[in-house]
Protein backbone atom coordinates (compact mmCIF):
# COMPACT_ATOMS: atom_id res chain seq x y z
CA UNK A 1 -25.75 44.96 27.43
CA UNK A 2 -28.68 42.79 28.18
CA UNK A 3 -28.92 38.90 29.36
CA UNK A 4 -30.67 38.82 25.67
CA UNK A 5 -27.81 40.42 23.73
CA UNK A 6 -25.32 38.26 25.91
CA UNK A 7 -26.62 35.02 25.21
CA UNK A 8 -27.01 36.13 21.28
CA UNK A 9 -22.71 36.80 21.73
CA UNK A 10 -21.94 33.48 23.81
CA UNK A 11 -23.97 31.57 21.04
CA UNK A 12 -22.77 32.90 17.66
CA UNK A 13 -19.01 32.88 19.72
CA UNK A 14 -19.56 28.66 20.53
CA UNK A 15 -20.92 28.44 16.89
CA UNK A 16 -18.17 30.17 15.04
CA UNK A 17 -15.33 28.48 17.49
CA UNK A 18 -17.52 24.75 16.31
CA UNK A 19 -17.26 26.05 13.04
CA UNK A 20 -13.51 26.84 12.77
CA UNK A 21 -12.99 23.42 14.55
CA UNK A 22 -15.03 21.35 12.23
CA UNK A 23 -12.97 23.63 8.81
CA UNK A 24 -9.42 22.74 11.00
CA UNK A 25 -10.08 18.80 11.21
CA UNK A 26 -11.38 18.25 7.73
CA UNK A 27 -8.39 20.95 6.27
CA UNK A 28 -5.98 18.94 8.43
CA UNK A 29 -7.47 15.43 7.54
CA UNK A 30 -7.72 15.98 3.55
CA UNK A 31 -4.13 17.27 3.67
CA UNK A 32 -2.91 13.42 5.63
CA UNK A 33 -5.33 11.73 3.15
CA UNK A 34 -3.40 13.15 -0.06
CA UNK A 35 -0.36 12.12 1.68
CA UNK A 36 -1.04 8.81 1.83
CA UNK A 37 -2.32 8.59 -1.50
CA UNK A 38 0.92 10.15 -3.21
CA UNK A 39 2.60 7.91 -0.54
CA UNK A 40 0.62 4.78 -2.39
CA UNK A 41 1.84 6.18 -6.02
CA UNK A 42 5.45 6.32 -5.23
CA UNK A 43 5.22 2.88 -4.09
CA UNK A 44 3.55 1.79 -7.55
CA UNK A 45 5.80 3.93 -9.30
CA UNK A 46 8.79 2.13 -7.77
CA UNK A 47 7.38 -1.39 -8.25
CA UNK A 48 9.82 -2.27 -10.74
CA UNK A 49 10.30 -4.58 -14.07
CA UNK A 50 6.70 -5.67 -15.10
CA UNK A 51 8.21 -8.84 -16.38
CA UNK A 52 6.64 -11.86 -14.79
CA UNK A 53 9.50 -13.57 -12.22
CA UNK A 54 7.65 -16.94 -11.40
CA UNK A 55 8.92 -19.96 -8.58
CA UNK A 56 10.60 -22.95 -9.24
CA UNK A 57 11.17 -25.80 -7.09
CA UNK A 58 14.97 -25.69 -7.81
CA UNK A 59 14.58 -22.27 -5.82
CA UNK A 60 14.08 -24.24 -2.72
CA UNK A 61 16.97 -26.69 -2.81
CA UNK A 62 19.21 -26.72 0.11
CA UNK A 63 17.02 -24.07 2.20
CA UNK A 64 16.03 -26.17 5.88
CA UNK A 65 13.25 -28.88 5.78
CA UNK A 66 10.58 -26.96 7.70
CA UNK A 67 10.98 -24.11 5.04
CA UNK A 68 11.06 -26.28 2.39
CA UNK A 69 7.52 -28.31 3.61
CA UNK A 70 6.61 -24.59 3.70
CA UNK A 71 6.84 -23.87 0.11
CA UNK A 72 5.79 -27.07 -1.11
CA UNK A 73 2.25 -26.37 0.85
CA UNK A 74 2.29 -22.57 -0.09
CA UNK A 75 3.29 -22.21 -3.30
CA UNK A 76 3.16 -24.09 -6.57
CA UNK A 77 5.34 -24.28 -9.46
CA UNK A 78 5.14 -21.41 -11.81
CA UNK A 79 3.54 -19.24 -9.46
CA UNK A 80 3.96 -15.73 -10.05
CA UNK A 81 6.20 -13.65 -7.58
CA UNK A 82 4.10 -11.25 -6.01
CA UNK A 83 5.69 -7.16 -6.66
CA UNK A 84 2.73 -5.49 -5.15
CA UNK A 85 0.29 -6.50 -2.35
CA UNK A 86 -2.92 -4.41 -1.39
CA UNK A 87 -4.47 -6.12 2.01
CA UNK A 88 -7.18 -5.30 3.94
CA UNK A 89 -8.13 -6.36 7.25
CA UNK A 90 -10.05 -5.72 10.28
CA UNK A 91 -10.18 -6.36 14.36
CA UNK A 92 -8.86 -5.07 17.34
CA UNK A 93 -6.04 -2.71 18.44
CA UNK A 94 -4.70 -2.60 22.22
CA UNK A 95 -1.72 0.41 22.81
CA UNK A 96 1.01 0.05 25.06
CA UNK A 97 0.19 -0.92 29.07
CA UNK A 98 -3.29 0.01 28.10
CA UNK A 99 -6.09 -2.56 29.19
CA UNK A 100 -8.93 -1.72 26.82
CA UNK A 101 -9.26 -2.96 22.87
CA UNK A 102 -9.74 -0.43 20.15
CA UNK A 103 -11.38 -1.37 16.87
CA UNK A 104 -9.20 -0.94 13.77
CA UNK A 105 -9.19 -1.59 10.18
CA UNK A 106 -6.01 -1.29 8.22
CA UNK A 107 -5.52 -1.23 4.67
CA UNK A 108 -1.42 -1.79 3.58
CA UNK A 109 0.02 -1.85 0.71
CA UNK A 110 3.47 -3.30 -0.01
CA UNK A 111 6.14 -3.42 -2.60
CA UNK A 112 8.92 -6.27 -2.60
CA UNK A 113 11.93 -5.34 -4.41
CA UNK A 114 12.63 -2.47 -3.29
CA UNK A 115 10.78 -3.52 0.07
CA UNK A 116 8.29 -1.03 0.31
CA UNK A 117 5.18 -0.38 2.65
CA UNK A 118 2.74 1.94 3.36
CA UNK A 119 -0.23 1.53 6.39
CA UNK A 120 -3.37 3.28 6.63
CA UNK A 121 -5.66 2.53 9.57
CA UNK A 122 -8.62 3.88 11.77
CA UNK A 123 -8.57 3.02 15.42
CA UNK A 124 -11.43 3.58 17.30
CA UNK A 125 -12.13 3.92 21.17
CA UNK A 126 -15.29 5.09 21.38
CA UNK A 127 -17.69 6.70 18.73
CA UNK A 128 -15.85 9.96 19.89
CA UNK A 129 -12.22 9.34 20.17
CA UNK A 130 -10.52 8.06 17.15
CA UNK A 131 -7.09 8.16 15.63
CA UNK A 132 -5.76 8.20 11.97
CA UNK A 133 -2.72 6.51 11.57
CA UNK A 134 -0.08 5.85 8.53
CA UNK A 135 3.24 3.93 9.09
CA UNK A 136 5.39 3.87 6.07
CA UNK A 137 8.67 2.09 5.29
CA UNK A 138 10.27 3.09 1.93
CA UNK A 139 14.04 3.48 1.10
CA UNK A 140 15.35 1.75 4.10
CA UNK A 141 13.51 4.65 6.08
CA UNK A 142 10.00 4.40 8.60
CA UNK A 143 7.74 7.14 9.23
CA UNK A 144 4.85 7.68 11.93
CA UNK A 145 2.22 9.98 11.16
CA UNK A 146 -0.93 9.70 13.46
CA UNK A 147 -3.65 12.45 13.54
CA UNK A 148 -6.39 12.64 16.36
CA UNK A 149 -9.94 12.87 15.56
CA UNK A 150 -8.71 12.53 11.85
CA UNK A 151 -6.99 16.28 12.50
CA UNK A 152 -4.70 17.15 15.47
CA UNK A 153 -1.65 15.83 14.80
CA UNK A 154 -0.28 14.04 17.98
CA UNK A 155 2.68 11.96 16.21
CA UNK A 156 4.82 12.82 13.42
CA UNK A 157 8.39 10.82 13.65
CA UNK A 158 10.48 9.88 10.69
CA UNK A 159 14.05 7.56 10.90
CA UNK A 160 15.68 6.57 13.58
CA UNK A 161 17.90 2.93 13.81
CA UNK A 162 14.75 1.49 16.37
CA UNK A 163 11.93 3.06 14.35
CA UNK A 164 13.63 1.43 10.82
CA UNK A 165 14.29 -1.71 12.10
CA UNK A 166 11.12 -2.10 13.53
CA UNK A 167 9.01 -1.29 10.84
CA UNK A 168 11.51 -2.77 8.59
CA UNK A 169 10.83 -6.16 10.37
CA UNK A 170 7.06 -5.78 10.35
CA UNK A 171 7.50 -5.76 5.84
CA UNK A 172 9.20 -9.38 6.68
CA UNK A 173 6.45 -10.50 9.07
CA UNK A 174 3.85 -9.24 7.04
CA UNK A 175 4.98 -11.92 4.06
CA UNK A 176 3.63 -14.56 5.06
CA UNK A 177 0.71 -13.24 2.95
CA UNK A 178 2.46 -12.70 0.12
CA UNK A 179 4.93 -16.10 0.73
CA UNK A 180 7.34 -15.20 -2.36
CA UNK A 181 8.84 -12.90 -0.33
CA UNK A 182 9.95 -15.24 2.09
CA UNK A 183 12.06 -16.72 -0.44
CA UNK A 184 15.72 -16.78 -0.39
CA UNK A 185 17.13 -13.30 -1.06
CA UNK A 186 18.90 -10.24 -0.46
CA UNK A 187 16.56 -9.35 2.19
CA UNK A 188 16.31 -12.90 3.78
CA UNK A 189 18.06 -15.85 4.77
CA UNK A 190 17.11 -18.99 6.21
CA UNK A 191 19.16 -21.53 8.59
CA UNK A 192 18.48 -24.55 9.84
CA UNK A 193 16.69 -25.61 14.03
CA UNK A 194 15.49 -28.40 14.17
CA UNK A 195 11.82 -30.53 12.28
CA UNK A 196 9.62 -27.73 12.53
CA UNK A 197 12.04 -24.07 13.43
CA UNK A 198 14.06 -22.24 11.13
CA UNK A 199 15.74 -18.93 11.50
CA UNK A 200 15.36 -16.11 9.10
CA UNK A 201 18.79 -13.46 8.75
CA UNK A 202 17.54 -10.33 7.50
CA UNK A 203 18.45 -7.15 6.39
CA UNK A 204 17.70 -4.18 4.26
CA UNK A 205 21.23 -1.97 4.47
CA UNK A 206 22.00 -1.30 8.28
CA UNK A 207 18.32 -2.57 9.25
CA UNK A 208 18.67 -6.12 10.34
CA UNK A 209 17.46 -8.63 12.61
CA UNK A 210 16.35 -12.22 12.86
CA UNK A 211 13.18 -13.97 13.20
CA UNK A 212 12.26 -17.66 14.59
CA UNK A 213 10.13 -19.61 12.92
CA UNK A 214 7.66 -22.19 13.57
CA UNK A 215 5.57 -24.76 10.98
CA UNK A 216 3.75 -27.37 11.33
CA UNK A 217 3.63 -30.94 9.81
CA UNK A 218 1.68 -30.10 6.76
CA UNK A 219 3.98 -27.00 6.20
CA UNK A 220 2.27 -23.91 7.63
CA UNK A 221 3.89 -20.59 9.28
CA UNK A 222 1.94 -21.21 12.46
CA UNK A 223 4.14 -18.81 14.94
CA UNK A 224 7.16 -16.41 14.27
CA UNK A 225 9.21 -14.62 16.85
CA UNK A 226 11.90 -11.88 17.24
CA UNK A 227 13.36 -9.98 19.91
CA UNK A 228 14.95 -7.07 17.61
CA UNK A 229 11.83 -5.04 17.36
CA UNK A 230 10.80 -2.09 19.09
CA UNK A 231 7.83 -0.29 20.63
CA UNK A 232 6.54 3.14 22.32
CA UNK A 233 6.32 2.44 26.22
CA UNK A 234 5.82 6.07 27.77
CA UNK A 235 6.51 7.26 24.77
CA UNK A 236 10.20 6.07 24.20
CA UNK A 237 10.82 3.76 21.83
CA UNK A 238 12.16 0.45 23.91
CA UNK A 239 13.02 -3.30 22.73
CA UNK A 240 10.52 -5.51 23.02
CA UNK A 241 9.23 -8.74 22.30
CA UNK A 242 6.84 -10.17 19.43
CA UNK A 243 5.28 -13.29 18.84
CA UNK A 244 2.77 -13.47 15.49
CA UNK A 245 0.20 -16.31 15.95
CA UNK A 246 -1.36 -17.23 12.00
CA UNK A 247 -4.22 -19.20 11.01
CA UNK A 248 -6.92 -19.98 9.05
CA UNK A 249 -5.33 -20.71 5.80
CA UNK A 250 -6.66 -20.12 2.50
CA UNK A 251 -6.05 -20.26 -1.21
CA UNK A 252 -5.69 -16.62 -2.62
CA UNK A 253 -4.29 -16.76 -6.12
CA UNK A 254 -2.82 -19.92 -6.15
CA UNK A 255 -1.09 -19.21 -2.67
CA UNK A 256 -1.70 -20.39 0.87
CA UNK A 257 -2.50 -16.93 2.98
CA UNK A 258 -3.27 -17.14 6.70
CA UNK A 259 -6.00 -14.83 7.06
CA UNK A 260 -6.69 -14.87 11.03
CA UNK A 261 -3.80 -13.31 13.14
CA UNK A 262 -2.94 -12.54 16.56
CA UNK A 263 0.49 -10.36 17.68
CA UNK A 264 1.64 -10.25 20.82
CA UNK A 265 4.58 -7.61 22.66
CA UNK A 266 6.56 -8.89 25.10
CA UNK A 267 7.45 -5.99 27.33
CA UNK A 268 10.84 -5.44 28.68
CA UNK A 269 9.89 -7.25 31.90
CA UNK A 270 8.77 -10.00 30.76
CA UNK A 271 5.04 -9.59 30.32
CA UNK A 272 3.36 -10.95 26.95
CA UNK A 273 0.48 -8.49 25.84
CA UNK A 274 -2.08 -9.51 23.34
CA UNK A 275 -2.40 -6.22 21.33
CA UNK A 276 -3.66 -6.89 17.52
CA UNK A 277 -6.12 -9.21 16.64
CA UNK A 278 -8.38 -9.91 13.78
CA UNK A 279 -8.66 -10.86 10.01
CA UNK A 280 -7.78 -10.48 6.57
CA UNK A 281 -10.92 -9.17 4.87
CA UNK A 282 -9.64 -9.18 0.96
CA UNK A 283 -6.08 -9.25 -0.39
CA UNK A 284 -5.06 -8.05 -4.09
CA UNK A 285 -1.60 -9.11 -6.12
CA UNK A 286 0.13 -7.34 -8.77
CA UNK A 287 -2.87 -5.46 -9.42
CA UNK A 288 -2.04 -0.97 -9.54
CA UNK A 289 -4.10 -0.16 -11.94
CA UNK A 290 -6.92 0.41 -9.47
CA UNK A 291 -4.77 2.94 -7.24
């Protein structure tokens, strides 16, 4: 065979090998995309009574003075409780011991009662390296699904006590952008610290765990702590750490959001690492239809 024929074989060989490639991803990457998307309908589907629940003051008596000055400055009377949230946001993603940022942007959706949640990101490390990722919480049970490049799957985990809890936690922290879901309930309890702590007890079934608090004098969430979460350090999931750090308050349909955030991990050593940053880009209540 000659050099001429040889090359002809090598080339339409690379071509048909980039060709089944590029088919594989977007195959693979359509099929995680319609996941998510009937992932996003059962959650609307399970919403619940369309009947308007709205806040009273009276629903705040006896809960500790820090949480109180909370709702007073979040929420105002007759608000409507918020059943379904649809937020958006954007900034920067750092995985376990690694040292450089990745860009994300995350859109999550959430349902309250049951508490429901579904998260859809793209992180980014370079304009060649990027990941898919969708973290779900639904029926007391988390799921991981992450997909490389949009189409090699390198993560698909469902259950597990550390994995719920975790990502059962996350719903809870999450709420402070949709603050009627911090109110007393099945899923959360509040007990007094001191002027400007309070603890929040909760629990969805056997996934529980408790949160510290911090406001400040005019009432805002500006910290919130646990030690009952979890994270994937060499790929075991180990307890960790978290501190959430909001800011930047703003009115969003009659409610005070935070809308600039930064999470931190504290490792099992004792190390705190920074690892998402950024900002709320649009947030949506009680509004399906669009899905």
């Amino acid at each position: 065979m000659s050099v001429k024929k040889i090359m002809i074989v090598v080339v339409a060989g690379v071509i048909g090998l980039l060709s089944f490639l590029i088919i594989f991803l977007a195959v693979n990457s359509y099929f995680m995309n319609r996941m998510v998307e009937e992932e996003i309908q059962v959650l609307i589907d399970d919403v619940g009574d369309s009947t308007a629940k709205t806040y009273s003051e009276k629903t705040i008596e006896g809960l500790p003075d820090p949480v109180r000055r909370y709702f007073h400055y979040a929420l105002q009377d007759g608000q409507q409780y918020v059943r379904f949230a649809h937020i958006k946001a954007k900034g920067y993603f750092k995985r376990p011991l690694q040292k450089n940022w990745a860009e994300m942007t995350t859109q999550q959706y959430f349902i309250t009662n049951p508490i429901g949640m579904i998260f859809d990101a793209e992180m980014r490390q370079s304009p060649f390296m990027w990941f898919d990722i969708r973290d779900k919480y639904y029926q007391k049970t988390a799921g991981m699904h992450v997909n490389l490049l949009s189409g090699f799957n390198v993560l698909n985990e469902t259950g597990g006590n550390a994995l719920n809890t975790t990502t059962f936690l996350r719903c809870i922290g999450e709420a402070v952008m949709f603050p009627t879901s911090l109110l007393p309930s099945a899923y959360i309890q509040w007990e007094p610290i001191d002027e400007n702590r309070a603890k929040a007890i909760v629990r969805d079934g056997e996934n529980a765990g408790t949160y510290i608090f911090y406001f400040n004098k005019i009432g805002e969430i500006i910290k919130y702590e646990s030690k009952d979460r979890y994270d994937r350090l060499n790929n075991q999931l180990k307890k960790v750490g978290s501190i959430a750090v909001r800011s930047d308050y703003k009115k969003i349909s009659g409610m005070m959001i935070p809308t600039r955030f930064l999470i931190t991990r504290i490792l099992p050593d004792g190390t705190h690492e920074d690892f998402w940053k950024g900002e709320i880009t649009d947030i949506t209540f009680n509004q399906t239809s669009q899905f």
